[in-house]
Protein backbone atom coordinates (compact mmCIF):
# COMPACT_ATOMS: atom_id res chain seq x y z
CA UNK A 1 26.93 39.46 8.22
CA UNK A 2 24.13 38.05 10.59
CA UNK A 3 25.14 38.70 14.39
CA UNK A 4 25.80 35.59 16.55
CA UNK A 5 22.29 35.82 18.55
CA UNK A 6 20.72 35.20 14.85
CA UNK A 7 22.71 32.28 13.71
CA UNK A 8 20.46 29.62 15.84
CA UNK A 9 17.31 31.58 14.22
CA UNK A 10 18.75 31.03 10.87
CA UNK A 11 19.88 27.31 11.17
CA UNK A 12 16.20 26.73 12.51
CA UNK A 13 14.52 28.67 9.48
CA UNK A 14 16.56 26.72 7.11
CA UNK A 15 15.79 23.38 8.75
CA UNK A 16 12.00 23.79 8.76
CA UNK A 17 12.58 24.64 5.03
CA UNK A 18 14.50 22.22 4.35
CA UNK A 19 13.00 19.23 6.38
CA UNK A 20 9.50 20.74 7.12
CA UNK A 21 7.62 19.50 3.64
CA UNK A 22 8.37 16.07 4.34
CA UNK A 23 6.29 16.02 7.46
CA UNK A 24 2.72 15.44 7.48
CA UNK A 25 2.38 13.26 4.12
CA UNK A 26 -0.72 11.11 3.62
CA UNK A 27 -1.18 8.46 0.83
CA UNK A 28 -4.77 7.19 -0.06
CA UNK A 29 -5.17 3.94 -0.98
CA UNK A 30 -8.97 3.90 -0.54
CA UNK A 31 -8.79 5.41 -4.10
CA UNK A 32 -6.85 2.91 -5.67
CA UNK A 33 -8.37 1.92 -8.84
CA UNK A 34 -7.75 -1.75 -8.69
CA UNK A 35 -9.03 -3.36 -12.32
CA UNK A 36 -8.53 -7.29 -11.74
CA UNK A 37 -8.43 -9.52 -14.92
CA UNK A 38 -11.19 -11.63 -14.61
CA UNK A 39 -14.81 -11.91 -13.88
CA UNK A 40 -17.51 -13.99 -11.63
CA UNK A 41 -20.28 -13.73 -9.62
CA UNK A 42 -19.59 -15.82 -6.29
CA UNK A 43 -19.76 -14.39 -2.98
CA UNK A 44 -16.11 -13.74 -1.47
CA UNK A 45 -14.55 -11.95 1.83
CA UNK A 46 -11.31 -10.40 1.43
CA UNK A 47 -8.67 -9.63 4.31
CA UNK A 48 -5.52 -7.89 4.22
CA UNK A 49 -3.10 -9.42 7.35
CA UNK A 50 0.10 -7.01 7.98
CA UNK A 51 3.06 -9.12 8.48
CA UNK A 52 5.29 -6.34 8.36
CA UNK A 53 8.21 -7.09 10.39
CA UNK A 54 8.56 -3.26 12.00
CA UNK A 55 4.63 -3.34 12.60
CA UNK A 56 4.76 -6.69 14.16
CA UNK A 57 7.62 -5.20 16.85
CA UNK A 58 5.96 -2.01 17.06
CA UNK A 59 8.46 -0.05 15.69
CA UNK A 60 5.84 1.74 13.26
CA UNK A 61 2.35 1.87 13.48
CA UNK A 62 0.24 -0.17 11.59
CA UNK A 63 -1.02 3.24 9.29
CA UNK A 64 2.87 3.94 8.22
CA UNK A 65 2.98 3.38 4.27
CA UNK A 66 6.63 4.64 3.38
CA UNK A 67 9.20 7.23 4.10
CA UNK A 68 9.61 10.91 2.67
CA UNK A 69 13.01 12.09 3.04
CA UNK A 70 13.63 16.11 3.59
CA UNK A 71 16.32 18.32 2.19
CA UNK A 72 19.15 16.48 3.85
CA UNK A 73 17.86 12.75 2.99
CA UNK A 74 16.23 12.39 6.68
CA UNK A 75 13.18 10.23 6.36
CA UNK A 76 9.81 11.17 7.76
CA UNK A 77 6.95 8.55 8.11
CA UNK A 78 3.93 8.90 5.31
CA UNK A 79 0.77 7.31 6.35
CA UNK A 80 -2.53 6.51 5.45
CA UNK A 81 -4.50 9.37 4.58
CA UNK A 82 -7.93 7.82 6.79
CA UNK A 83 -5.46 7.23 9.79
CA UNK A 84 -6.58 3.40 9.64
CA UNK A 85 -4.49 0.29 9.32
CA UNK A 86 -2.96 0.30 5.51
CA UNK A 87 -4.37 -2.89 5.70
CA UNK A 88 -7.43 -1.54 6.05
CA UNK A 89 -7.14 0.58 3.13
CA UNK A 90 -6.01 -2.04 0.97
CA UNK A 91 -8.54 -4.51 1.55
CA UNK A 92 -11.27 -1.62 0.77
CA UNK A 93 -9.15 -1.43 -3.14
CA UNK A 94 -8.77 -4.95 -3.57
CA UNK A 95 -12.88 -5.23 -2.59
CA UNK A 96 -13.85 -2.35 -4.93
CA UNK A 97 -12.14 -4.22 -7.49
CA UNK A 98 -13.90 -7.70 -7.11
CA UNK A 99 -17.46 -5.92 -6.93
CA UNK A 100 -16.13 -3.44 -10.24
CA UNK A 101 -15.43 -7.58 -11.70
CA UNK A 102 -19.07 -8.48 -10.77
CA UNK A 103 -18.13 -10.56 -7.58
CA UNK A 104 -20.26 -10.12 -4.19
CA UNK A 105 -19.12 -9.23 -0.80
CA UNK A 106 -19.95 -10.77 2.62
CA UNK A 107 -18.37 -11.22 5.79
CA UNK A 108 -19.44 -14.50 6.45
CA UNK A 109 -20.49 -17.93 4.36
CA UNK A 110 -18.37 -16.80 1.20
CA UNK A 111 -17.52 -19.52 -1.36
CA UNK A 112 -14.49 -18.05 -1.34
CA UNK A 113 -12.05 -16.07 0.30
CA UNK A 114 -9.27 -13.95 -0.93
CA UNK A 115 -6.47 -12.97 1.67
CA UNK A 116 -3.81 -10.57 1.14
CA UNK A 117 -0.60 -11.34 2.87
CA UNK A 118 1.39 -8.39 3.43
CA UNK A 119 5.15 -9.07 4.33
CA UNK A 120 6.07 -5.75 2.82
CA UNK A 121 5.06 -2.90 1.17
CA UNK A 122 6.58 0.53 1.68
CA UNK A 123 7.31 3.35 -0.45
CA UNK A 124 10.82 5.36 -0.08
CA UNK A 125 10.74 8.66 -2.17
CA UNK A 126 13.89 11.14 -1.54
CA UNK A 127 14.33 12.61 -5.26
CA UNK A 128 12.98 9.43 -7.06
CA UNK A 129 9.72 7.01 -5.77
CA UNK A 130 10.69 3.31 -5.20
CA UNK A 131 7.76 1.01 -3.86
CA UNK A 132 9.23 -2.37 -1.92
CA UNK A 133 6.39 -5.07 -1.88
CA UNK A 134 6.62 -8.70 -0.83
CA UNK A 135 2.64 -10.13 -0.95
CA UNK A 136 1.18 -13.34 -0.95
CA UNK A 137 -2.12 -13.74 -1.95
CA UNK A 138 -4.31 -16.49 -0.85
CA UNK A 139 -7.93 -18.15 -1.79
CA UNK A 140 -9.70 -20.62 0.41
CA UNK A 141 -12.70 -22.73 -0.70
CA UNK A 142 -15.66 -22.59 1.93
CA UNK A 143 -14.48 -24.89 4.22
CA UNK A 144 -11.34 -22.73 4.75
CA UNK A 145 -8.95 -24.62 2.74
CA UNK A 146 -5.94 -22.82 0.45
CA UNK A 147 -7.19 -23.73 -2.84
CA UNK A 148 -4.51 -21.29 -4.81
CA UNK A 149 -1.78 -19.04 -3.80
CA UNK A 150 0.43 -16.29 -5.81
CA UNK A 151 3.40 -14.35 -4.26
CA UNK A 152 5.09 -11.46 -6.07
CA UNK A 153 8.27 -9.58 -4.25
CA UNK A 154 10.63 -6.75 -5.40
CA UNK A 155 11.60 -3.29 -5.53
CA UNK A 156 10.14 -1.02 -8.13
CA UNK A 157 11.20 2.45 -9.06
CA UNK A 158 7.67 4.20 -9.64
CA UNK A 159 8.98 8.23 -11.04
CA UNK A 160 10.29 11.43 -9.66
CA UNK A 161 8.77 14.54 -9.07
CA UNK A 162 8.55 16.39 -5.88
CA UNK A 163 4.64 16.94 -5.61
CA UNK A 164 3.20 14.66 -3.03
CA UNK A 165 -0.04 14.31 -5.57
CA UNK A 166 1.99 12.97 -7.98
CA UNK A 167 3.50 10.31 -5.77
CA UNK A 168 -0.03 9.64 -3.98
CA UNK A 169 -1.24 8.47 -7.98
CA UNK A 170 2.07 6.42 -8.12
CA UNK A 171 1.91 4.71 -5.23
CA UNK A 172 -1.73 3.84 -6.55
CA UNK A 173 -0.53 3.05 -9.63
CA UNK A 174 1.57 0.35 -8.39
CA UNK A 175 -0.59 -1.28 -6.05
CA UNK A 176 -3.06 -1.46 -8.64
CA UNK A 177 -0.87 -3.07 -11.13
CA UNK A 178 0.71 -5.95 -8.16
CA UNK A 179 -3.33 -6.69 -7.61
CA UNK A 180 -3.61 -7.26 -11.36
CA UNK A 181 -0.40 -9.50 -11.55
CA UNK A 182 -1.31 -11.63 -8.16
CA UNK A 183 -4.87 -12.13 -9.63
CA UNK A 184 -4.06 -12.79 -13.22
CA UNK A 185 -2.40 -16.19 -12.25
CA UNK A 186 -4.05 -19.24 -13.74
CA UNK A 187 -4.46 -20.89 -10.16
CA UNK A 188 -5.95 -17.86 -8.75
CA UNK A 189 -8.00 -16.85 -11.76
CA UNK A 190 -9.28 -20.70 -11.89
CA UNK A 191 -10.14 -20.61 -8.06
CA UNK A 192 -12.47 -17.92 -8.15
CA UNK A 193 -14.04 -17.99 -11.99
CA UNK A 194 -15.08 -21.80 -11.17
């Protein structure tokens, strides 16, 4: 039987054990494979704006991407694995995929625009991944006017598995596939293949 000066030593091994693993996690959405469902060759900007309501108040920082809960279901922030604004990281994917669909990039004088609202998107992982997304995205013509406009929102459970790799491809995994829905609608699709 442990002595009573090496019970707080204990309890504070078992915590670190037990909560430790979920501190320090990193997702990378600069890797995102985003493969959108159409093709064309004008010149477009994209933006990502972060409307998230506990980034807006300053309750998180503007690189939080989900929770990771430890042993006992406490949650510890994940972030982006560059440190930058997710929003950052997700307008780098969704560009990727427009030049991967033949599209060109500039900052200024597009033809079009494409603007990723971002009202939500978190991930939660404790023993199973759920991703929580509410998005709106927008295209403008070049005089700045909203030409087309798709909005997707839900909760999506996205696997198990306790390996922060594996939830790192999920989370990917996901985004890609809202990107692909938001883009595939006829408005959208028609607004930037014209």
């Amino acid at each position: 039987m442990p002595n009573r000066n090496s019970i707080p030593t204990i309890l504070l091994t078992l915590t670190v054990l037990l909560g430790g693993c979920a501190v320090g996690n990193v997702y990378d959405y600069r890797t995102a494979e985003v493969v959108l469902p159409l093709r064309g060759t004008q010149t477009v900007s994209v933006s990502v704006t972060d409307k998230r309501p506990y980034v807006l108040n300053g309750k998180k920082q503007s690189n939080f991407v989900g929770l990771r809960r430890g042993g006992y279901g406490n949650p510890f922030n994940v972030t982006t694995a560059s440190g930058a604004p997710l929003a950052e990281e997700l307008a780098e994917a969704i560009r990727s995929g427009l030049v991967n669909s033949g599209y060109a990039m500039v900052s200024d004088s597009a033809t079009r625009s494409v603007e990723l609202v971002m009202r939500e998107w978190k991930s939660d992982v404790f023993t199973n991944l759920k991703i929580i997304y509410d998005l709106d995205l927008l295209v403008r013509d070049e005089a700045g006017n909203e030409i087309a406009r798709n909005t997707i929102s839900g909760e999506e459970a996205a696997g198990g598995g306790a390996m922060m790799d594996q939830h790192n491809e999920s989370v990917r995994r996901v985004f890609d596939a809202k990107m692909s829905l938001l883009f595939s609608d006829p408005s959208v699709r028609a607004a930037l293949e014209g």
